[in-house]
Protein backbone atom coordinates (compact mmCIF):
# COMPACT_ATOMS: atom_id res chain seq x y z
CA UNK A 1 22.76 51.08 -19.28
CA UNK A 2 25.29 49.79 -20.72
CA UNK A 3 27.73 50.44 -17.40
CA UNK A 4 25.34 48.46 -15.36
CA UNK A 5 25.68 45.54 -17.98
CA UNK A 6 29.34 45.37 -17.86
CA UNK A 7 29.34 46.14 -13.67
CA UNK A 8 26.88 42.81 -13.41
CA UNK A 9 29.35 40.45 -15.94
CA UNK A 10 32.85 41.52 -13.99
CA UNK A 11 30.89 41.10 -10.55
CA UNK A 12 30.08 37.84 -11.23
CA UNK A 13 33.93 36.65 -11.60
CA UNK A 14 34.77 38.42 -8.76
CA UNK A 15 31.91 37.18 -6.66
CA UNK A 16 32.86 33.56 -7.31
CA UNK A 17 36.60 34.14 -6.72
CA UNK A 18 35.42 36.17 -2.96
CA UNK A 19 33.08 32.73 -2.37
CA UNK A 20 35.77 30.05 -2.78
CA UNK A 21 38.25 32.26 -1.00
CA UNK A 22 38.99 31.59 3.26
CA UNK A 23 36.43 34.67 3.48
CA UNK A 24 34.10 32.63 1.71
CA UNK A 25 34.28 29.53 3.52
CA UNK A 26 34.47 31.71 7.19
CA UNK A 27 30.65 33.12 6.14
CA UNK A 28 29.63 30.08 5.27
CA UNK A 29 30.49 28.52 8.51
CA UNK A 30 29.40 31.07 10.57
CA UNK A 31 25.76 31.44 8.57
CA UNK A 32 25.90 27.06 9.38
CA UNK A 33 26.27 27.90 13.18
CA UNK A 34 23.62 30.09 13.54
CA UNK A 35 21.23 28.08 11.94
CA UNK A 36 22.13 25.46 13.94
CA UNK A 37 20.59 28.09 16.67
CA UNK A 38 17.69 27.87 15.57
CA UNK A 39 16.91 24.10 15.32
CA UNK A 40 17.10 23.96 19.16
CA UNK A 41 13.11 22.97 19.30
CA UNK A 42 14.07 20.40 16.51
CA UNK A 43 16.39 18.63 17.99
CA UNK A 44 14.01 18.51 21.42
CA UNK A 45 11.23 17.31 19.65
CA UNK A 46 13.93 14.52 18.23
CA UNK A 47 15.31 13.49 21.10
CA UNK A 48 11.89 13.10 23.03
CA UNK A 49 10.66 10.89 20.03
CA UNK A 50 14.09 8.93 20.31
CA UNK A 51 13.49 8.61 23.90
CA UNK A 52 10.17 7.29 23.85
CA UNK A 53 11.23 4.65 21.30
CA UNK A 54 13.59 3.15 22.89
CA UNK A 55 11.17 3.24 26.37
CA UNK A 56 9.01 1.26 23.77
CA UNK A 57 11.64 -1.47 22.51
CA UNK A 58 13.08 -1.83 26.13
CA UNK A 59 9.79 -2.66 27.24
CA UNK A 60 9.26 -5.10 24.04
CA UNK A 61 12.54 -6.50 24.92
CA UNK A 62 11.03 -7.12 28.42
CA UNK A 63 8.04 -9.32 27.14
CA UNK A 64 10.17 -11.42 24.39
CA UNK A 65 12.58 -11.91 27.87
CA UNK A 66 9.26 -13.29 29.53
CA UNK A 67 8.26 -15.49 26.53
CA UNK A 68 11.73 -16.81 26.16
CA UNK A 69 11.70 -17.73 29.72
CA UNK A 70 8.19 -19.46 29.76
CA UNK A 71 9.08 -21.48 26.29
CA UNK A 72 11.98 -22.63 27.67
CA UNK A 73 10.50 -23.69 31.03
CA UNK A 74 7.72 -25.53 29.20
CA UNK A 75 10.06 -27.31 26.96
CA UNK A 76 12.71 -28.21 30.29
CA UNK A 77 9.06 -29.58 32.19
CA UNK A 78 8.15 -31.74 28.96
CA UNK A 79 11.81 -33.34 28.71
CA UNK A 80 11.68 -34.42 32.12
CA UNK A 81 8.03 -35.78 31.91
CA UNK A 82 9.22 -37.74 28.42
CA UNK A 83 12.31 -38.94 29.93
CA UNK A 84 10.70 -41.35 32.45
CA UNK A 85 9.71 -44.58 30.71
CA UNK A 86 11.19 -44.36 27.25
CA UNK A 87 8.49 -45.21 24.10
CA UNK A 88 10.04 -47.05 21.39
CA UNK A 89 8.47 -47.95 18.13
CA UNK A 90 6.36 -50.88 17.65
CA UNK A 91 8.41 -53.58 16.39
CA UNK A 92 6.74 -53.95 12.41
CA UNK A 93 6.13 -57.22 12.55
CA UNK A 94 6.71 -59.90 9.76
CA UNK A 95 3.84 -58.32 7.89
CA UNK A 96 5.80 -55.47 6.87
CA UNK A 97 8.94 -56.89 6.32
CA UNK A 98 7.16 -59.72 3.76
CA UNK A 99 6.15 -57.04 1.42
CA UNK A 100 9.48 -56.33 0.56
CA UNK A 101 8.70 -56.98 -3.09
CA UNK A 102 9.74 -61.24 -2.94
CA UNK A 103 6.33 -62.32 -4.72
CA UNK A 104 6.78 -66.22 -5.47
């Protein structure tokens, strides 16, 4: 009993010196890689959700393009209509310019 208590505290030194070592590190990456493997159906199912958004926003893009364009028509038409005979102000009148605050 008491072997296996003093086997389990030395392993544990050792086991963390064998984990940071190149060894170590070359597991790890290669245990990384093959998990990688297996997200093959996750990154399909990403990248068919990533394509369908941006089929979404280029078509969104398409129909701001077509608002843009029909603003700006509407707002080239009313310039040219306005720019015909020019409106000016009435002219105030002495009415409004007497009630200036000169009370005799």
């Amino acid at each position: 009993m008491i072997f296996t208590i003093i086997l389990v505290v030395l392993m544990i030194p050792i086991l963390a010196i064998i984990l940071d070592s190149q060894v170590g590190r070359a597991l790890a990456s290669r245990l990384e890689r093959r998990s990688l493997g297996e997200a093959d159906g996750l990154t399909a199912e990403r990248m068919a959700f990533l394509e369908g958004e941006v089929e979404r926003l280029s078509t969104e893009l398409q129909r701001l393009d077509e608002e843009s364009r029909f603003v700006t028509r509407l707002l080239t038409e009313r310039a040219e209509s306005d720019s015909g005979p020019t409106r000016a102000l009435p002219d105030p009148g002495p009415s409004a310019a007497g009630t200036g605050g000169d009370a005799d």
